[in-house]
Each structure stands twice: as structure tokens, then as C-alpha cells.
Protein backbone atom coordinates (compact mmCIF):
# COMPACT_ATOMS: atom_id res chain seq x y z
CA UNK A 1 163.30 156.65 252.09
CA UNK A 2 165.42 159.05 250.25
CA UNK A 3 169.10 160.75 250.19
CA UNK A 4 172.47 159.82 249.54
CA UNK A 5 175.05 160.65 251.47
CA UNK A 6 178.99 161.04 251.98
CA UNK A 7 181.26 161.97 254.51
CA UNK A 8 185.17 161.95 255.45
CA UNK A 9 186.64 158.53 256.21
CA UNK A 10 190.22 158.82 254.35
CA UNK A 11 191.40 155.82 253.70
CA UNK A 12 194.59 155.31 250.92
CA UNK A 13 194.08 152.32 248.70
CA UNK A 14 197.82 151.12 250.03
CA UNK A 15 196.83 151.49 253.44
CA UNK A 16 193.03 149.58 253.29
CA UNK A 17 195.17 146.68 251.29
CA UNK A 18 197.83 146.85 253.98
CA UNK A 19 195.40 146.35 256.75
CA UNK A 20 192.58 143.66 255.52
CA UNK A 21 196.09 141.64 254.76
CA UNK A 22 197.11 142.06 258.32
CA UNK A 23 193.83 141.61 259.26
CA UNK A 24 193.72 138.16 257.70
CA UNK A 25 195.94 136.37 260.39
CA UNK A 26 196.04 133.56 257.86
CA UNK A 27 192.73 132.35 258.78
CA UNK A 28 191.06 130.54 255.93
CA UNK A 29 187.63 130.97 257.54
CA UNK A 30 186.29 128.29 255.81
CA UNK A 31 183.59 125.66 257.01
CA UNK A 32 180.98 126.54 259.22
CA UNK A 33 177.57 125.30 261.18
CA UNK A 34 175.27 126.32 258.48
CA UNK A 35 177.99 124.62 255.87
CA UNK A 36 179.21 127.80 254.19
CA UNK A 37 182.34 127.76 252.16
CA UNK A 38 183.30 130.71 254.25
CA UNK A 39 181.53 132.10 257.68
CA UNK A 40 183.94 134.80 258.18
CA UNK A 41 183.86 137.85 255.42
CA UNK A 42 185.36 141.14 255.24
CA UNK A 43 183.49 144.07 253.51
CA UNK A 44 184.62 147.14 252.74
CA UNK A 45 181.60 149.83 253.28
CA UNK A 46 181.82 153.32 252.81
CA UNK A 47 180.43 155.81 255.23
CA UNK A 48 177.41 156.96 252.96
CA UNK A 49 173.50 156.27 253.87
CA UNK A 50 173.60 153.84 250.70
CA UNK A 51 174.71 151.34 252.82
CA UNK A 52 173.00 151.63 255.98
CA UNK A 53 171.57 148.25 255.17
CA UNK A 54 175.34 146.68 256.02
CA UNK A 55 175.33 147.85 259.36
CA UNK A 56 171.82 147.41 260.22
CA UNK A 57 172.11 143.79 259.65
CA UNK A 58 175.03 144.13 261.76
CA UNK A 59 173.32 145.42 264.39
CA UNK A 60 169.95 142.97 264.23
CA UNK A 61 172.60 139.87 264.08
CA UNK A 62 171.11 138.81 260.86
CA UNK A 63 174.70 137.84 259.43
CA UNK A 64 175.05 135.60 262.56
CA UNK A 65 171.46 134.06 262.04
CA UNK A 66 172.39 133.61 258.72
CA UNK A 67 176.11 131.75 260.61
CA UNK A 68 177.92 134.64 258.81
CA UNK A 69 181.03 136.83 261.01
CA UNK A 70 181.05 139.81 259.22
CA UNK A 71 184.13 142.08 259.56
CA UNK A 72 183.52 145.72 258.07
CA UNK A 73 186.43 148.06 257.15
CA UNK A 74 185.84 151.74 256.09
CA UNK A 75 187.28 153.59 253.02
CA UNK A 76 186.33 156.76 251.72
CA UNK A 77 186.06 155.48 248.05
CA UNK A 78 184.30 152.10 246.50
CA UNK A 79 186.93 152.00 244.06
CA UNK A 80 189.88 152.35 246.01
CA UNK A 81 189.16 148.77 247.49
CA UNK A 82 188.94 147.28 244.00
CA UNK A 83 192.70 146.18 244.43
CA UNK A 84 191.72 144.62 247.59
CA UNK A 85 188.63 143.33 246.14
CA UNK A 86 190.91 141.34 243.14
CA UNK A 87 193.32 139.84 245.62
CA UNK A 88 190.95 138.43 247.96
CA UNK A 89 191.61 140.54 251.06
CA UNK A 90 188.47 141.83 251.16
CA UNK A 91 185.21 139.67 250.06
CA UNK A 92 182.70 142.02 249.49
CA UNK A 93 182.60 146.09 249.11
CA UNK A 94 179.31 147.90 250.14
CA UNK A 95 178.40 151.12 248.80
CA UNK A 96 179.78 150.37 245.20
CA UNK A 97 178.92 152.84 242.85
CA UNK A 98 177.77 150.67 239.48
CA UNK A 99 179.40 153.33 237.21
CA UNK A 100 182.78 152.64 238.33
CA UNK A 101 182.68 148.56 238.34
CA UNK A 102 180.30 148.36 235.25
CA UNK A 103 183.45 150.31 233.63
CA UNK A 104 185.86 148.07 235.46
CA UNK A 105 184.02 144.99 234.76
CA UNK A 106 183.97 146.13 230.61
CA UNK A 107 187.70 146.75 231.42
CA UNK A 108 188.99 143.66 232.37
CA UNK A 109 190.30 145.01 235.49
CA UNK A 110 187.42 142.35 237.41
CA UNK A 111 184.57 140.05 236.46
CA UNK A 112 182.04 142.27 238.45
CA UNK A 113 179.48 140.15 240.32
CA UNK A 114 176.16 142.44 241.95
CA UNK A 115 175.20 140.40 245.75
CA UNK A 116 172.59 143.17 246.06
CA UNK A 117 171.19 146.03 245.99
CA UNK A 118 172.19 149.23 247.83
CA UNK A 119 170.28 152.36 246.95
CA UNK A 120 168.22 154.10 243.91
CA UNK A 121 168.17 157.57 243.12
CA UNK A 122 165.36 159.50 244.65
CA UNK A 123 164.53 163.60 244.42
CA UNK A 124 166.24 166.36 246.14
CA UNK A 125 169.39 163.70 246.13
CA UNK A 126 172.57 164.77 244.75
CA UNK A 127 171.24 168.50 244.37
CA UNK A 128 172.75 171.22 242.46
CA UNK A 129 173.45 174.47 244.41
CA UNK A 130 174.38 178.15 243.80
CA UNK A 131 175.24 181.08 245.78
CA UNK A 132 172.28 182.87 246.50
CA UNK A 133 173.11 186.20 245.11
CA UNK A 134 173.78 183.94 241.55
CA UNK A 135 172.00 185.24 238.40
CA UNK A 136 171.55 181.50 237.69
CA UNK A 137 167.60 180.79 237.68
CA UNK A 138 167.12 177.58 235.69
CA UNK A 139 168.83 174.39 234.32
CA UNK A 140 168.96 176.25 231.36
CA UNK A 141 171.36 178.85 232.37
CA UNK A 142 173.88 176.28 233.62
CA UNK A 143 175.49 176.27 229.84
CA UNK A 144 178.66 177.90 229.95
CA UNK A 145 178.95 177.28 233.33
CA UNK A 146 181.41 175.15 235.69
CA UNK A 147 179.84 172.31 237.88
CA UNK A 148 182.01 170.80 240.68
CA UNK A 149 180.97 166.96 240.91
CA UNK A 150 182.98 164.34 243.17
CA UNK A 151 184.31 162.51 240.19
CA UNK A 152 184.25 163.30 236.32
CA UNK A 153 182.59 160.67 234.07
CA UNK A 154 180.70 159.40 237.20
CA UNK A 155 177.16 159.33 238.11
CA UNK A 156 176.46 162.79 238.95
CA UNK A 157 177.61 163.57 235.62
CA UNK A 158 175.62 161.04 234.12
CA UNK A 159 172.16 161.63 235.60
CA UNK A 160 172.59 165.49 235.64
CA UNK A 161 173.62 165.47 232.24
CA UNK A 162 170.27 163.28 231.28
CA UNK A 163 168.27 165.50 233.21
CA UNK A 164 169.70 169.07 231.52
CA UNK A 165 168.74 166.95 228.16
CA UNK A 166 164.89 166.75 229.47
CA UNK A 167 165.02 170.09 230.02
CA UNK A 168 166.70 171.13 226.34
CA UNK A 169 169.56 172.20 228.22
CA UNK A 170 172.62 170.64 225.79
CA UNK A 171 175.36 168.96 228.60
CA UNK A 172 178.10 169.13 226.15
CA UNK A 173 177.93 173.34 227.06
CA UNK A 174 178.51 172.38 230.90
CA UNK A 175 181.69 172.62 231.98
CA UNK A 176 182.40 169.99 234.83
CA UNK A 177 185.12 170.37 237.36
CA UNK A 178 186.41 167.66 239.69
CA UNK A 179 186.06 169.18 243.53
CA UNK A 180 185.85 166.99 246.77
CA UNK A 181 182.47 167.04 248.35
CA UNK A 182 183.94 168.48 251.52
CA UNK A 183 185.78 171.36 249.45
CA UNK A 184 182.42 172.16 247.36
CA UNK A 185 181.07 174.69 249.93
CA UNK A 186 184.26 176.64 249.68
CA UNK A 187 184.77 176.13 246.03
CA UNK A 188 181.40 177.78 245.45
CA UNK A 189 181.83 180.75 248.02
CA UNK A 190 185.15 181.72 246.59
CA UNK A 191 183.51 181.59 242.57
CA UNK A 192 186.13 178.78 241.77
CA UNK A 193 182.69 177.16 240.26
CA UNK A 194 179.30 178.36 239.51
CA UNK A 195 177.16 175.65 241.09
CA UNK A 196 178.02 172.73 242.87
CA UNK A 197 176.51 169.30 242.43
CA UNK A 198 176.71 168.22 246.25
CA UNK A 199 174.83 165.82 248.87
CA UNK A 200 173.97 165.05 252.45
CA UNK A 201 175.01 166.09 254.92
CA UNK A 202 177.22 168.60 252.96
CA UNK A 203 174.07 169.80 250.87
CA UNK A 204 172.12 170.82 254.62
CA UNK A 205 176.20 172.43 255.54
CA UNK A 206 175.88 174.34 252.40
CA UNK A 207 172.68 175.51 252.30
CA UNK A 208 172.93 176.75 256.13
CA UNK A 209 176.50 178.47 256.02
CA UNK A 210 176.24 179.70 252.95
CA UNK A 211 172.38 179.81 252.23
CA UNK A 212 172.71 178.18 249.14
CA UNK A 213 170.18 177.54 247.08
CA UNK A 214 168.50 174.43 245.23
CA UNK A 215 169.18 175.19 241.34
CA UNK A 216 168.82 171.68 239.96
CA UNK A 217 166.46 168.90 241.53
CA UNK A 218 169.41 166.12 240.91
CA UNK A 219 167.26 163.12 241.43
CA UNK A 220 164.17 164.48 239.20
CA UNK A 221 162.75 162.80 236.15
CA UNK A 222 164.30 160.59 233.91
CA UNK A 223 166.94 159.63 236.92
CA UNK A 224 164.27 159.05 239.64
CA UNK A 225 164.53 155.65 241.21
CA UNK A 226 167.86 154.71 239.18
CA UNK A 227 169.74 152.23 240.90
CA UNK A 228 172.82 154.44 241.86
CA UNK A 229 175.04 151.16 244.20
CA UNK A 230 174.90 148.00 245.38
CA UNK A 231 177.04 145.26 247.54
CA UNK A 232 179.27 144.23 244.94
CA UNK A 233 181.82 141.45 244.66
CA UNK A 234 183.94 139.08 241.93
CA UNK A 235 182.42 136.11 240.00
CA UNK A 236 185.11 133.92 241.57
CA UNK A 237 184.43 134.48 244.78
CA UNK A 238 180.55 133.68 244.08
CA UNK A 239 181.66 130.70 242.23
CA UNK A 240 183.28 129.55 244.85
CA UNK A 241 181.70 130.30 247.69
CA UNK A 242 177.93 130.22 246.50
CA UNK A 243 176.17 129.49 249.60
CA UNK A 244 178.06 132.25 251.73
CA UNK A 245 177.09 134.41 248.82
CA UNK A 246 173.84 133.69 249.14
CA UNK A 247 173.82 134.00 253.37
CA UNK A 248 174.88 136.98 252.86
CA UNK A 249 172.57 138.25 250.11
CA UNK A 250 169.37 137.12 252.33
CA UNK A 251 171.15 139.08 255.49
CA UNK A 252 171.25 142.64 253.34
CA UNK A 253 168.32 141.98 251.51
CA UNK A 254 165.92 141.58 255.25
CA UNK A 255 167.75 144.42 256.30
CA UNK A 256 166.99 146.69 253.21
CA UNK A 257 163.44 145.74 253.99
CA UNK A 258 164.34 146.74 257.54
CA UNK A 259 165.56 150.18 256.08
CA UNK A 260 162.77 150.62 253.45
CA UNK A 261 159.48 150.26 256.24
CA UNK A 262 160.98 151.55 259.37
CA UNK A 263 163.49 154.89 258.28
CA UNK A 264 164.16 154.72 262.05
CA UNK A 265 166.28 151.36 261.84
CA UNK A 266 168.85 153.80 259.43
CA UNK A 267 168.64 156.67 261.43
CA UNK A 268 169.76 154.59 264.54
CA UNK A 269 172.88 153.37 262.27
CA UNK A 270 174.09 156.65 261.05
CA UNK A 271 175.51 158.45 263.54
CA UNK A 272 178.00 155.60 264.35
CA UNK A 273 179.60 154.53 260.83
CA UNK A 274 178.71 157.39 259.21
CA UNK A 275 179.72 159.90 262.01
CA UNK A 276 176.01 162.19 261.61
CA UNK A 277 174.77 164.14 264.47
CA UNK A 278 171.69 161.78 265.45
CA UNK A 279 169.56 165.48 264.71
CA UNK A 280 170.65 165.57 261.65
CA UNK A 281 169.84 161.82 260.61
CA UNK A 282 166.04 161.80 261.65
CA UNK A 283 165.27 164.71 258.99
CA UNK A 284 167.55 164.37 255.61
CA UNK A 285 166.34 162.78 252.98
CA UNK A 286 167.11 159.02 252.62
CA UNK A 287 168.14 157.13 249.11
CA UNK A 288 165.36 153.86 247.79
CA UNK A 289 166.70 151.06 249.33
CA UNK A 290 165.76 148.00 247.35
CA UNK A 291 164.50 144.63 248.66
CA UNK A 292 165.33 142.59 245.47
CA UNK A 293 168.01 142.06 242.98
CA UNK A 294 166.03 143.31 239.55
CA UNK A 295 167.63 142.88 236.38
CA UNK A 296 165.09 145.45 234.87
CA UNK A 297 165.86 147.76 237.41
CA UNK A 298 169.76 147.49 236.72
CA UNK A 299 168.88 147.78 232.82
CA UNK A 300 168.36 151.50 233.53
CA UNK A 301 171.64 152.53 234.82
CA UNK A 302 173.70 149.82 232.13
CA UNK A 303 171.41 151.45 229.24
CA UNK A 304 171.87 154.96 230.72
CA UNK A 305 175.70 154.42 230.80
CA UNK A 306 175.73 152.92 227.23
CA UNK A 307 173.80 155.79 225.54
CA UNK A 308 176.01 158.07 227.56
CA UNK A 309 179.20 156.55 225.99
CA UNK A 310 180.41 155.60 229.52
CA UNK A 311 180.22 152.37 228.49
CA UNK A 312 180.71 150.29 224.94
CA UNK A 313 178.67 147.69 224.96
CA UNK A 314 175.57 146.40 226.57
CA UNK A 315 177.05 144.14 230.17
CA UNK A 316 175.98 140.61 230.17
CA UNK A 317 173.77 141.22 233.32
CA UNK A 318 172.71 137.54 233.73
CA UNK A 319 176.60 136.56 234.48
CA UNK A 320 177.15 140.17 236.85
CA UNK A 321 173.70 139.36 238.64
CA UNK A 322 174.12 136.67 241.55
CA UNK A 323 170.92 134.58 241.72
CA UNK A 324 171.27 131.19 244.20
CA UNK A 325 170.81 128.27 242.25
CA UNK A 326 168.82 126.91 245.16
């Protein structure tokens, strides 16, 4: 059960917001058989293994058991459907990445509520790779160095740089440069950056082409097992609409214990919403996928993020944590 992964689905903020509004058809969606607020949801999902859960409850019908229609629209980014997620054209967003809503949430921008969880950091995820003629040998010689991540200030930043600090490597010498995953390879080859810190399937594409080579272990102690994304959505619309909240908790939270005993039931998911080669799903390595909501667990990342100056102050994790009153 291990390994992150991102791939191409380009879709602009203005665009997704455009088409969940059109996609609305001024259906309320509320009522239902199983007396939900709402039984019809859209969720935003991303095409990344994280959250294979989505769309292998989609698959099993557990959102229908559960009297749930869920409608799932792809973007490439969690946090370009924030301004859908604040005007109520899209209900939920799968995938999220808890650095950039914990940071929204301390913002203002939303009142961040956590449905579930997604996926938790596990080894040989989110690797860092050189060339392999590079005269880089160790964490250690990273320092002075350029490191293409996804996003600066994100969490490849922020568990890399914890692990370079268990191996006295100082981060503040790292230089990190914001690359696309899918431009990494070719940043690398052409010396535009020293290492890249990349994942599936464009860490297998990388090491292949260019027989790159494992540098950095980006999922090794003190990160292992930190919770890296979840299903994430607003305290309003929890408020409101508890008991579809909760439906739809139970739904991802069977099918992460789907996903968790049976890496066959993700595998069988991939190669449609995430457009992998069905070969190429039944052998990378697959994130944690976790079959509870833990407030200890989310301490981690919210403790990692404070210490890291990513965020100010300690998040008030009872409020951003949805737990069904009954």
C-alpha cells in the first residue's frame, strides 16, 4: 500500500468553476430515501493514486448504498477548486493536499472541514532523483544545490526538508525551484536542476529514459506514514448537511479499507481516472490509505507545518475534523 502519484488532467480554475455551475442545472438535490439533506454531490478528485478510494466506491456502488449520486469532476490541482469549493459548486474535493487548505483555512480564505482521510506518506514516495553520471552521492551533498518540486512551500518541501535535518543536512542551503512534474525529466537532463523531487508514474518515466537514480528516499524517517491528503470540504456545508456528510464519510472510509487489504481493488481503478497503463499500476508503489479519521495522526502534519513556519499557529483540529454526532 504505498506511492503517490500525479498525472496530466489540465483543468483552469475558470473553466472547472464554469462547468460544475453548468453542471448544476439548478437542481437543489436535496431530500432523499435515506433522508439526506443532499443525495446528489459533486467532488472534485484529482487524477493521483491518493484518491483511488473515490472511485473505488464509485465503482462498488457504496455511495448509492449509502443513497448518495456522486458526480466526480477532474482538475489537475486541489487548490484550483477551492473557488469552486467556497461557492458551493462543488461539495467536496478529493485528493486535497492538507498543506494548502491548513494554510487556507489559517487564511481566512475557508473554514476547512477534513470528511476523511486520503493517503499517508510511505517510502520510496515522492523520491529524489539525479542524473546518473551526477557527483551527488548523499543527502548531504544536496546543499548548494537546486531541487525542482511541484510547488514551493508545499509538502515536498516540507518533508524533504525534515528529512535533510535527520540527516544534518541544513535545508536552508537547498535551493528549491518550482518545475511541473511532467517537465522534471527534462529539467534534470538539460542541468536546469540538480535533482528532482518527482513521483509515480513520472519517477518509473524518469528512471527508465533517463536512468535516473534514487538520491533521496522521500518518504523515509521522520515523514513515514504522514498523512499527506484527505477528502476535504467547508464547515458550512457539514453544518448543514451533516448526515450526507456522514454517508459519504462511511462510503470512502469502506472503500479505503477496500484499498488498504486488497491493492488489486486500486489497481483496477487506475488506469481509467488516472489514465495508467494497467502494467504499470499492478507494480508501483501505492500511498497508506487510512481507514479512520485520527486526530493524532493529523497532529503530525499540523505540528510539522507549524515548526516549519508554514503555518502560525496550532489549527483547532476538533472544529476542521468531521465526527457524526450520531
Amino acid at each position: 500500500m504505498r506511492q503517490s502519484l500525479r498525472v496530466s488532467a489540465l483543468v483552469s480554475a475558470l473553466t472547472l468553476v464554469a462547468s460544475l455551475v453548468t453542471g448544476c442545472g439548478g437542481d437543489d438535490s436535496s431530500g432523499g430515501g435515506k433522508g439526506l439533506e443532499k443525495d446528489s454531490i459533486k467532488v472534485a478528485s484529482l487524477p493521483l493514486v491518493d484518491g483511488a478510494a473515490l472511485h473505488i466506491a464509485q465503482k462498488a456502488k457504496l455511495f448509492k448504498a449509502e443513497g448518495l449520486d456522486v458526480k466526480i469532476v477532474p482538475v489537475q490541482q486541489s487548490i484550483k477548486a477551492l473557488p469552486a469549493l467556497k461557492a458551493g459548486d462543488v461539495d467536496v474535493i478529493a485528493g486535497a493536499n492538507y498543506v494548502s487548505f491548513l494554510q487556507a483555512n489559517e487564511q481566512g480564505a475557508l473554514k476547512l472541514s477534513v470528511l476523511a482521510e486520503g493517503a499517508q506518506l510511505t517510502s520510496n514516495m515522492m523520491n529524489v532523483l539525479v542524473m546518473p553520471d551526477s557527483k551527488l552521492k548523499s543527502a548531504k551533498d544536496l546543499e548548494g544545490k537546486k531541487i525542482a518540486v511541484n510547488i514551493l512551500n508545499n509538502i515536498q518541501s516540507l518533508t524533504l526538508d525534515a528529512i535533510l535535518k535527520a540527516n544534518n543536512v541544513d535545508p536552508k542551503k537547498v535551493e528549491y525551484v518550482q518545475v511541473p512534474f511532467p517537465q522534471m525529466a527534462t529539467a534534470l537532463q538539460k542541468k536546469q536542476v540538480d535533482a528532482i523531487h518527482t513521483v509515480e508514474p513520472f519517477l518509473s518515466d524518469s528512471e527508465k529514459k533517463l536512468g535516473a537514480r534514487v538520491l533521496v528516499d522521500g518518504g523515509s524517517e521522520p515523514v513515514t506514514s504522514l498523512p499527506i491528503s484527505g477528502y476535504v470540504t467547508t464547515q458550512e456545508f457539514t453544518q448543514k448537511n451533516p448526515k450526507t456528510a456522514a454517508a459519504f464519510q462511511r462510503a470512502i472510509i469502506a472503500a479505503q479499507k477496500m484499498a488498504s487489504q486488497d491493492r488489486k481493488k486500486v489497481e483496477e481503478v487506475l488506469p481509467g481516472y488516472a489514465k495508467i497503463d494497467p502494467q504499470v499500476a499492478s507494480v508501483i508503489t501505492l500511498p497508506g490509505y487510512p481507514t479512520s479519521l485520527s486526530t493524532t495522526r493529523m497532529q503530525r502534519i499540523a505540528e510539522l507545518m507549524q515548526t516549519s513556519g508554514l503555518l502560525k499557529q496550532k489549527p483547532d483540529l476538533k472544529t476542521i475534523l468531521f465526527h457524526p454526532t450520531s
